[in-house]
C-alpha atoms as a PDB file:
ATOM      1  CA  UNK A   1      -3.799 -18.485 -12.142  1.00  0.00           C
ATOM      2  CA  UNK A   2      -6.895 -16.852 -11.208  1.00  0.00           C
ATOM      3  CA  UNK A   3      -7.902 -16.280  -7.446  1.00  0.00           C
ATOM      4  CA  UNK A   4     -11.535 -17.733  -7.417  1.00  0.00           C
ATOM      5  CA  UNK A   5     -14.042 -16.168  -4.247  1.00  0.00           C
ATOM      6  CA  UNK A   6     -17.411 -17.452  -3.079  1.00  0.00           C
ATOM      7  CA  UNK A   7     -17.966 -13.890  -1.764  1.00  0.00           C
ATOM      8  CA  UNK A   8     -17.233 -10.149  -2.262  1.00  0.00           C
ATOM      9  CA  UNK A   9     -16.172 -10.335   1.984  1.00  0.00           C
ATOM     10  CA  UNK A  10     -13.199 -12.687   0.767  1.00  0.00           C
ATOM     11  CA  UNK A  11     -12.040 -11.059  -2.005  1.00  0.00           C
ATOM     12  CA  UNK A  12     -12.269  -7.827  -0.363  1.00  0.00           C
ATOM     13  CA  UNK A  13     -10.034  -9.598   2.449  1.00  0.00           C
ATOM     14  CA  UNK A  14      -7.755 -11.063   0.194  1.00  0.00           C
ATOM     15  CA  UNK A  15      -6.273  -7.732  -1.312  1.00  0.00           C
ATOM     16  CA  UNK A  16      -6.931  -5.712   2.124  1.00  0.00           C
ATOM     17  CA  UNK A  17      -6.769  -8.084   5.306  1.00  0.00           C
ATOM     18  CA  UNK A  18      -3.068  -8.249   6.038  1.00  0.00           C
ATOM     19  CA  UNK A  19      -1.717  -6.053   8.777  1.00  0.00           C
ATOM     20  CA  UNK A  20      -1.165  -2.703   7.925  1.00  0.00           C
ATOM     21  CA  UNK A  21      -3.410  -2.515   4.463  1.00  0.00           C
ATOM     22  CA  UNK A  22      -5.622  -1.082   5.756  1.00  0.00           C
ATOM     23  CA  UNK A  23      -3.825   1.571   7.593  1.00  0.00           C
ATOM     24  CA  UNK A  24      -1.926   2.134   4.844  1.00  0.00           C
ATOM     25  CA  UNK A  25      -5.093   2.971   2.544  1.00  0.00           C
ATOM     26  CA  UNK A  26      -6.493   4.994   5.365  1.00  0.00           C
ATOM     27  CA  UNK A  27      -3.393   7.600   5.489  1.00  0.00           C
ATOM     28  CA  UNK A  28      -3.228   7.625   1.758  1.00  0.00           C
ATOM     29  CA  UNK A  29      -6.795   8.531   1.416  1.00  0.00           C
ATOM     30  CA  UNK A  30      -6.953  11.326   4.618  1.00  0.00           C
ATOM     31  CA  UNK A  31      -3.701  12.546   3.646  1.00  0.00           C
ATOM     32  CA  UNK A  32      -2.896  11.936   0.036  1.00  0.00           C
ATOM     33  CA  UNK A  33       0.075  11.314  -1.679  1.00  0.00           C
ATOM     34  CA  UNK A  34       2.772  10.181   0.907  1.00  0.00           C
ATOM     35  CA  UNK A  35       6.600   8.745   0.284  1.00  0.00           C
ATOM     36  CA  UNK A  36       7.748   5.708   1.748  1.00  0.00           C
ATOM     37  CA  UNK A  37       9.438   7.884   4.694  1.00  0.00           C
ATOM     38  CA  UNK A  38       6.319   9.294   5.881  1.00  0.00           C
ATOM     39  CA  UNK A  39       4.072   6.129   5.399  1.00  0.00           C
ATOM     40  CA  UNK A  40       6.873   4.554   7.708  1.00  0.00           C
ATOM     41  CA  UNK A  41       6.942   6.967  10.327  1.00  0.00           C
ATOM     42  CA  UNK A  42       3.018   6.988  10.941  1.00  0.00           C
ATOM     43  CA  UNK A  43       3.498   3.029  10.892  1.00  0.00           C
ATOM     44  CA  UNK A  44       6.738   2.531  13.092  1.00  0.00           C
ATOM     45  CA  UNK A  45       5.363  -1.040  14.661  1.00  0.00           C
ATOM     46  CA  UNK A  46       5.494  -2.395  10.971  1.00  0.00           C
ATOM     47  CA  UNK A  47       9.414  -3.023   9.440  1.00  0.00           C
ATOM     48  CA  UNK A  48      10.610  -1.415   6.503  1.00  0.00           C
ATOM     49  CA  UNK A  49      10.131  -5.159   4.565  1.00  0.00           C
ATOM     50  CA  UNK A  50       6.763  -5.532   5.997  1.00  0.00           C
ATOM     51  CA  UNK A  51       5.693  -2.001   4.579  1.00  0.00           C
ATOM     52  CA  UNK A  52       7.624  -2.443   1.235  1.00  0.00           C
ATOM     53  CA  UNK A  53       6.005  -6.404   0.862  1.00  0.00           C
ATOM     54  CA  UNK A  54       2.178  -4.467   1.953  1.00  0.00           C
ATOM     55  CA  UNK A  55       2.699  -1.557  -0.697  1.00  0.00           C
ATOM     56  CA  UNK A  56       3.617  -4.232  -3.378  1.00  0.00           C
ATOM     57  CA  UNK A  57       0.974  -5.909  -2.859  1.00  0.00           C
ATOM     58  CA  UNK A  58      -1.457  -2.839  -2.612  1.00  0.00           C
ATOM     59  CA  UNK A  59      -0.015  -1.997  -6.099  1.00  0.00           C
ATOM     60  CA  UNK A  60       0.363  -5.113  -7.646  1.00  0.00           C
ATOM     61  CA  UNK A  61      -3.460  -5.366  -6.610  1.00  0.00           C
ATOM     62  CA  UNK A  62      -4.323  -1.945  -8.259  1.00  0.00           C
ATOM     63  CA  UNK A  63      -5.656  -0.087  -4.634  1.00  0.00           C
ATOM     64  CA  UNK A  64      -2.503   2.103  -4.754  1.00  0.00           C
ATOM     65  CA  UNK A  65       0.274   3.790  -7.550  1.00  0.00           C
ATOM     66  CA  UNK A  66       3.824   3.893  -7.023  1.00  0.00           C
ATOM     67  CA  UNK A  67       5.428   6.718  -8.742  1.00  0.00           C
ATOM     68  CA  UNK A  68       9.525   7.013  -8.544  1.00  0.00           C
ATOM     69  CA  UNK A  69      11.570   9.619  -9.330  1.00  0.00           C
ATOM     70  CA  UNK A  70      14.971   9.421 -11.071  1.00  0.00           C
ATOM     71  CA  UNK A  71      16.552  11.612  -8.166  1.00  0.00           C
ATOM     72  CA  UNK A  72      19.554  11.072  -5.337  1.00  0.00           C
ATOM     73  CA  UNK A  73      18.196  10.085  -3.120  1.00  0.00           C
ATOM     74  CA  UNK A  74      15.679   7.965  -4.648  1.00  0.00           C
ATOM     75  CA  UNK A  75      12.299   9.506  -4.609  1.00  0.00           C
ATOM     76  CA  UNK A  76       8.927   7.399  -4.031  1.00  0.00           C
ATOM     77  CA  UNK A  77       5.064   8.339  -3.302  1.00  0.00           C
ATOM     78  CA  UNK A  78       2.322   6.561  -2.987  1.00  0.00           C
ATOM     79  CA  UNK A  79      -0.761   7.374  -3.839  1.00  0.00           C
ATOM     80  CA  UNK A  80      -4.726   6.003  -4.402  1.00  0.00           C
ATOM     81  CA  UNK A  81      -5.665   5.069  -7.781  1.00  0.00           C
ATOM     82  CA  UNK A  82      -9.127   6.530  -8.781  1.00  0.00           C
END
């Protein structure tokens, strides 16, 4: 189903108003591409679920791309899509 908005504001707060979105999206645009490791240790107040749930949903929403690696240990980075 289709999210419906009355104006940009709330759909601009729907994919961006939780938490730590928008901290996340700052640090990947000032910094670049970061893994999971980093992006937790410049958030430690948020929990591991609460990041991985926010970079989902970051990604699911098309703000941000996941790339993994097929390496031990498992390799992730974020980065913004363009």
């Amino acid at each position: 189903m289709e999210k419906k908005f009355h104006c940009p504001v709330e759909a601009t707060l729907s994919v961006i108003g939780e938490k730590y979105k928008c901290i996340i999206l700052y640090y990947l645009l000032n910094e670049g591409t970061l893994r999971f490791s980093e992006l937790s240790h410049r958030l430690p107040q948020a929990t591991a679920k609460t990041l991985t749930q926010q970079l989902h949903d970051l990604e699911n929403d098309g703000m941000i791309h996941r790339e993994v690696y097929p390496v031990v240990p498992p390799k992730t980075e974020y980065s913004l899509t363009v």
